[in-house]
Protein backbone atom coordinates (compact mmCIF):
# COMPACT_ATOMS: atom_id res chain seq x y z
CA UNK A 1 69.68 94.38 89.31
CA UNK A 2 66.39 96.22 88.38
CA UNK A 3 64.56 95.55 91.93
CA UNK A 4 67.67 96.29 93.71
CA UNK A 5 68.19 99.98 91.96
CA UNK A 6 65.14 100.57 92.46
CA UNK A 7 64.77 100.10 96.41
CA UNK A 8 67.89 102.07 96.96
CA UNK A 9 65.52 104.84 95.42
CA UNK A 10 62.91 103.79 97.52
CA UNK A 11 63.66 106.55 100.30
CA UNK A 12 64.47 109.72 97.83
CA UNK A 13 60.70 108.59 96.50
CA UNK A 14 59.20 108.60 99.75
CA UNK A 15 60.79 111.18 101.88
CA UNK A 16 62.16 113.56 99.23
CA UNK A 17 61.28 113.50 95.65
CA UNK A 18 58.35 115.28 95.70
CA UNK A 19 55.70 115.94 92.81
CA UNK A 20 57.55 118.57 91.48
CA UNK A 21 61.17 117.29 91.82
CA UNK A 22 59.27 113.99 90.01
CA UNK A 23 58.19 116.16 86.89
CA UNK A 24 62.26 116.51 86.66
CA UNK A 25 62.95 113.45 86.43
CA UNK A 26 60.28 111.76 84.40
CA UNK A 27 62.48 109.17 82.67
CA UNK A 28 63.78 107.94 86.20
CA UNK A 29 60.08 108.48 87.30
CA UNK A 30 58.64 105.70 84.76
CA UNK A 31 61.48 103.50 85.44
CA UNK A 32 60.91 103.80 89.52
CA UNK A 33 57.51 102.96 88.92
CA UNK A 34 57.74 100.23 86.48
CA UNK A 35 59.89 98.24 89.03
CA UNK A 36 58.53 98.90 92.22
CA UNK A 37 54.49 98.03 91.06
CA UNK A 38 55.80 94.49 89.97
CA UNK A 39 53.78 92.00 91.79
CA UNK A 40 56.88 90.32 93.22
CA UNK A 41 58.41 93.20 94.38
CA UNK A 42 55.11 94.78 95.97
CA UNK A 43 54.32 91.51 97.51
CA UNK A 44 57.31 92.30 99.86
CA UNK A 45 57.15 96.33 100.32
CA UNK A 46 53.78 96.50 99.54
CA UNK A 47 52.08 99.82 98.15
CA UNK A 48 54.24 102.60 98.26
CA UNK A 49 53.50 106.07 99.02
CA UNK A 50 55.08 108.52 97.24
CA UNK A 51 56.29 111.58 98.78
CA UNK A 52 54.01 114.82 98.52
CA UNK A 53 56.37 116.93 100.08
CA UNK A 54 59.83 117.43 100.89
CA UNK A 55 60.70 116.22 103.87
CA UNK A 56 62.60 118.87 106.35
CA UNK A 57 64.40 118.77 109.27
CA UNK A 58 62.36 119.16 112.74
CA UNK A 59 64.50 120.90 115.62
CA UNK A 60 61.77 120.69 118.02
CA UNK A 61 61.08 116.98 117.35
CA UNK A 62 65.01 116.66 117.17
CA UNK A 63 65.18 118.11 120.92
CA UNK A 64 62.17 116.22 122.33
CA UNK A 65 63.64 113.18 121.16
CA UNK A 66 67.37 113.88 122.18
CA UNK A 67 65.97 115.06 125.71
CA UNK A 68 64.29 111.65 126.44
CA UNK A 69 67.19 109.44 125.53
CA UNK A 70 69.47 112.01 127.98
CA UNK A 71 66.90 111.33 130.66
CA UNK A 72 66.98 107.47 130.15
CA UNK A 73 70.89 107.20 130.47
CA UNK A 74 71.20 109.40 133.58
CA UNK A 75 68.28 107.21 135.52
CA UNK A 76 70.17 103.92 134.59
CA UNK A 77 73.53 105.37 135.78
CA UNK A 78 71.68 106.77 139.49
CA UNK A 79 70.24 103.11 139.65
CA UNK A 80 73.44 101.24 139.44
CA UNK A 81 75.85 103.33 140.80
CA UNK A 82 79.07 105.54 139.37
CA UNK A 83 80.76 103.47 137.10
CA UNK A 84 84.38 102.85 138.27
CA UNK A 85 87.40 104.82 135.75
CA UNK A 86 89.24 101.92 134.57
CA UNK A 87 92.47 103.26 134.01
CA UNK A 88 94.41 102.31 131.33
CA UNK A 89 96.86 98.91 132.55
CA UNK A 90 100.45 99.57 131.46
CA UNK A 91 101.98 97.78 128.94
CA UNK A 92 105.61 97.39 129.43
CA UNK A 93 107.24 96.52 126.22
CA UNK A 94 108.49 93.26 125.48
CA UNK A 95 111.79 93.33 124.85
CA UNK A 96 113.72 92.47 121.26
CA UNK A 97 114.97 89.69 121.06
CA UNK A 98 117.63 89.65 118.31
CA UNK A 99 115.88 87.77 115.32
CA UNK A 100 118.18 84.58 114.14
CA UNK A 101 119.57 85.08 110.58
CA UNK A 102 117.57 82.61 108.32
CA UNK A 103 119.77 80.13 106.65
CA UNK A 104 119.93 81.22 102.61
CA UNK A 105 119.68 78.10 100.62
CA UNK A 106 122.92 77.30 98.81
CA UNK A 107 122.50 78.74 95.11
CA UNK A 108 123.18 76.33 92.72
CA UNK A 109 126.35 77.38 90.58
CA UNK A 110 126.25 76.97 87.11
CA UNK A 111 128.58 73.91 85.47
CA UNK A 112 131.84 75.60 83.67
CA UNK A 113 130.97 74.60 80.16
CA UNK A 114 134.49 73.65 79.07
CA UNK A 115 135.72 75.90 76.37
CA UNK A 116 135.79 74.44 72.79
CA UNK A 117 139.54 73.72 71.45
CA UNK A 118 140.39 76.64 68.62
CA UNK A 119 140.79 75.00 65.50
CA UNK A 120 144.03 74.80 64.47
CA UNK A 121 145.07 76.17 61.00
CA UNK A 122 147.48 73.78 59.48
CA UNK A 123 148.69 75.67 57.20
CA UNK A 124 150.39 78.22 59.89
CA UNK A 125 153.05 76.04 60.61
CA UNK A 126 154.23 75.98 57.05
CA UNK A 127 156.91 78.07 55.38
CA UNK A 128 155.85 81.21 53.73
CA UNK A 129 157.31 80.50 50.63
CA UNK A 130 158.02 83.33 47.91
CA UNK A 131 154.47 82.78 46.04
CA UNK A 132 151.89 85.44 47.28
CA UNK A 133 148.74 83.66 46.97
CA UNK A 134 146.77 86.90 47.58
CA UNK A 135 148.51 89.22 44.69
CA UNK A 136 147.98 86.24 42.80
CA UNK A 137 144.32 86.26 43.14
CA UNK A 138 144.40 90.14 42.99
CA UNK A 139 145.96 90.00 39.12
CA UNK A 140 143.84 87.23 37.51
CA UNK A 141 140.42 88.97 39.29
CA UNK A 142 141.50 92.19 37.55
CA UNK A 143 143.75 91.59 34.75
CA UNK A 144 143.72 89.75 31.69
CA UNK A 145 144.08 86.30 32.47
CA UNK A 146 146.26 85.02 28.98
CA UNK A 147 148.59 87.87 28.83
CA UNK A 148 149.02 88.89 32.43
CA UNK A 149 147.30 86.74 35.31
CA UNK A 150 149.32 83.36 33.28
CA UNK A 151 152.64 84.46 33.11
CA UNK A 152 152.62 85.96 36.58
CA UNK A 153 151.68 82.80 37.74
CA UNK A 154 154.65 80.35 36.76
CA UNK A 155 157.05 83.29 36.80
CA UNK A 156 156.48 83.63 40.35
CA UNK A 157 154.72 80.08 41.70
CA UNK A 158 157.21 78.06 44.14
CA UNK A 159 157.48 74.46 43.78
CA UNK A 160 158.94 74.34 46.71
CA UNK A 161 156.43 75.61 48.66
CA UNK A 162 153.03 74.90 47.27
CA UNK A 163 151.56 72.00 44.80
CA UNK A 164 149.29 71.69 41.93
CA UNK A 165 146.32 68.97 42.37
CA UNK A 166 143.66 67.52 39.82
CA UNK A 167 140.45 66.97 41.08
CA UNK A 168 137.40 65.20 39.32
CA UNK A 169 134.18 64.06 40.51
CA UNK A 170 134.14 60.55 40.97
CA UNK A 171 130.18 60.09 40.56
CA UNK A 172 129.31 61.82 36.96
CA UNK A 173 126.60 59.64 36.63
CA UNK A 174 125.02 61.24 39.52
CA UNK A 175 124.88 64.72 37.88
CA UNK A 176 121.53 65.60 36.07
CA UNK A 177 120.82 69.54 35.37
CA UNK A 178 123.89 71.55 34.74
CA UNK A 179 122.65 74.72 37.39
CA UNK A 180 121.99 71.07 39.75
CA UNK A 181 126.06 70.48 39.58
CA UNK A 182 127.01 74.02 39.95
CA UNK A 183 125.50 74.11 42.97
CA UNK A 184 127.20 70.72 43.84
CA UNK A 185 130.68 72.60 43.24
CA UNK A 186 129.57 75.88 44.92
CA UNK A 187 128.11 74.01 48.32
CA UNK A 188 131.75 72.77 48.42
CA UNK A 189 133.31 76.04 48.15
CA UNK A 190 131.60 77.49 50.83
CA UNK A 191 132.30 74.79 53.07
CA UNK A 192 135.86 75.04 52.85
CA UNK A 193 135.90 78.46 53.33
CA UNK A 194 138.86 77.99 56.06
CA UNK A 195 141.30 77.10 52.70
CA UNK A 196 140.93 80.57 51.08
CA UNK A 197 143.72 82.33 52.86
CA UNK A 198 146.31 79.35 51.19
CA UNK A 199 143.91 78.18 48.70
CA UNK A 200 143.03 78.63 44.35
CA UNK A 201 140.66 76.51 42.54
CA UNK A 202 139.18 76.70 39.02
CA UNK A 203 136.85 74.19 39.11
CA UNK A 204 134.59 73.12 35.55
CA UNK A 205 131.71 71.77 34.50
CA UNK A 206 131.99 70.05 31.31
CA UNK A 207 129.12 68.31 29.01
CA UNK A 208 125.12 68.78 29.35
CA UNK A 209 122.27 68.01 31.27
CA UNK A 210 121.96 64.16 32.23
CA UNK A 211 125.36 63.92 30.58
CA UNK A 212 127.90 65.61 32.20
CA UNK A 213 131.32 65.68 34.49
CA UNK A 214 133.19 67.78 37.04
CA UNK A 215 136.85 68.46 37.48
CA UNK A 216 139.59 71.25 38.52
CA UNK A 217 143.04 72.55 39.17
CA UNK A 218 143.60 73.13 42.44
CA UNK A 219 146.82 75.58 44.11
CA UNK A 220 147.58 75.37 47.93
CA UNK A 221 150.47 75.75 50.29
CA UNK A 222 152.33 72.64 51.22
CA UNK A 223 152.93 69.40 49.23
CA UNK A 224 150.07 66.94 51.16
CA UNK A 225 146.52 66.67 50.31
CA UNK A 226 145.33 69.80 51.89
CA UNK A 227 141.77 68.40 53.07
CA UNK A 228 143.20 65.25 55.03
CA UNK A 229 145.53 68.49 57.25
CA UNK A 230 142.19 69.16 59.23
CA UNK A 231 138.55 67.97 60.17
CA UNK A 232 137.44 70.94 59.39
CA UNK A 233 138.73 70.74 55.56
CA UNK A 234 137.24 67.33 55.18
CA UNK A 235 134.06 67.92 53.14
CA UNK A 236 133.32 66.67 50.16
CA UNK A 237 136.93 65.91 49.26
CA UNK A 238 136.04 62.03 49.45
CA UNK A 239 133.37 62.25 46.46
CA UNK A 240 136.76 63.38 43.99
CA UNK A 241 139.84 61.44 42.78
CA UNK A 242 142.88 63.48 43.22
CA UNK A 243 146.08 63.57 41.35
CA UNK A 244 149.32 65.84 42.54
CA UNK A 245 150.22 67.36 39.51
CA UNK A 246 154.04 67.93 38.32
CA UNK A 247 154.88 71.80 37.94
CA UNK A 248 158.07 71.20 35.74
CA UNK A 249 155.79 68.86 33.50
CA UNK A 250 154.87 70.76 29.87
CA UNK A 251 152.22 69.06 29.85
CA UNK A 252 150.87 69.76 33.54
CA UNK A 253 151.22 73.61 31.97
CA UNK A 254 148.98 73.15 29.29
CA UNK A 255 146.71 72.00 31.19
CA UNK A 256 146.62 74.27 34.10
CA UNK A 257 146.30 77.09 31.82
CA UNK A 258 143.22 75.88 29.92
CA UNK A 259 141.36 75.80 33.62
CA UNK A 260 142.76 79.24 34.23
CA UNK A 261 141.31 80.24 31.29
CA UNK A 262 138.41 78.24 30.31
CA UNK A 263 139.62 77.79 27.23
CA UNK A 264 141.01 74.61 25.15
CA UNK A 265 140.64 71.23 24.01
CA UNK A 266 139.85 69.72 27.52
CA UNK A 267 141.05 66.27 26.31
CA UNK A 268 138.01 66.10 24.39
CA UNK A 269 135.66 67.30 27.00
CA UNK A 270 132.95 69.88 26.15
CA UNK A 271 133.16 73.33 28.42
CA UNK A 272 129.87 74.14 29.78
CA UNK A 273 130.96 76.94 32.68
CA UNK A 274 133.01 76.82 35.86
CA UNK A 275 133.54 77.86 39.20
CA UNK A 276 136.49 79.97 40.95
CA UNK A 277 137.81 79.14 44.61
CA UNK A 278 139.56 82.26 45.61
């Protein structure tokens, strides 16, 4: 890169850059010089002579010179005669021919994906009833649960309409820390979280860690086991024993209140917390 720099300078050094247009340039100077007295690079321009002047243009030598070639081209055109004109041939233009539409590959049409089926609720073909499972929900999230959520419950449940279930977890010795088997009840919750609408569970926990079970009142629409209604509902259901419960039954009562309130003898069992489907 060096050697070839430096000979495109070669003819400002020799013709132009005189000594004192050098001194102004000292840096490029040294560097000129460094390059061009290399022993490769001299062995093929050989010793160069830098310029002691500037080198100016010559209108006489200019003239002389012009003159002579002038001279030359007039004796060789006397010698061999006027050259003929060539005229230009005419080019008649070719005419269009129309151009033949290219065939456009056939573009490949995306495959329908058939839409999935909507999932049918099964509880919308089911009489309404009389018991408002959402103003149900609405009194025992906001109002006392013994004095008010309780009694609005069997004063205005339909038996008719909707059924009681017992639930409990068929594999208790499965169950090891207690936060372990709340999240065993929760992950189910979420899963069915289709049933809400038509749906109440209290669910417990009962007992300790390494030593403890799982069971809960459930409240839906209808009189069959609401999981087997759907595919979708069918999650986790299979891992509980279930028991339709008789509203009319004192007993039944009892019982159902002590889940709605976490609060009673349990048949024996010891309350460790619970878990609300609403």
């Amino acid at each position: 890169a060096d050697v070839m720099v430096a000979l495109d300078l070669l003819p400002a050094f020799e013709h132009v850059l005189d000594n004192a247009a050098r001194s102004r340039f000292q840096n490029l100077t040294r560097y000129f010089n460094t390059v061009i007295n290399q022993e490769n690079v001299k062995a093929v321009v050989g010793n160069v002579k830098l310029a002691t002047k500037e080198a100016s243009f010559d209108q006489e030598y200019f003239k002389k010179n012009s003159d002579k070639v002038s001279h030359g081209n007039e004796q060789k055109h006397a010698k061999h005669g006027k050259a003929k004109e060539v005229k230009p041939k005419e080019v008649k233009p070719k005419e269009a021919k129309p151009e033949k539409a290219e065939a456009k590959p056939a573009v490949p049409q995306p495959e329908e994906i058939p839409a999935e089926p909507k999932a049918v609720d099964p509880f919308a073909t089911m009489p309404a009833g009389t018991f408002v499972m959402d103003e149900f929900k609405r009194v025992y999230s906001n109002e006392d649960t013994a004095t008010k959520a309780i009694p609005w419950f069997w004063e205005h449940f339909d038996k008719d309409n909707y059924s009681i279930w017992y639930g409990e977890y068929k594999y208790p010795e499965d169950l090891a820390l207690s936060f372990m088997s709340c999240n065993l009840i929760t992950g189910m919750f979420q899963r069915l979280d289709r049933m809400r609408k038509h749906a109440f569970g209290s669910v417990l926990l009962f007992g300790t860690d390494n030593n403890s079970t799982i069971s809960g009142i459930w409240v839906w629409k209808g009189h069959d086991l609401a999981f087997e209604l759907s595919p979708d509902l069918q999650v986790d259901f299979e891992s509980y024993a279930w028991k339709k419960l008789d509203a009319s039954d004192e007993g039944v009562k009892k019982q159902v209140n002590e889940y709605l309130l976490w609060e009673g003898d349990f048949d024996g069992k010891k309350f460790n917390q619970g878990k609300i489907f609403k």
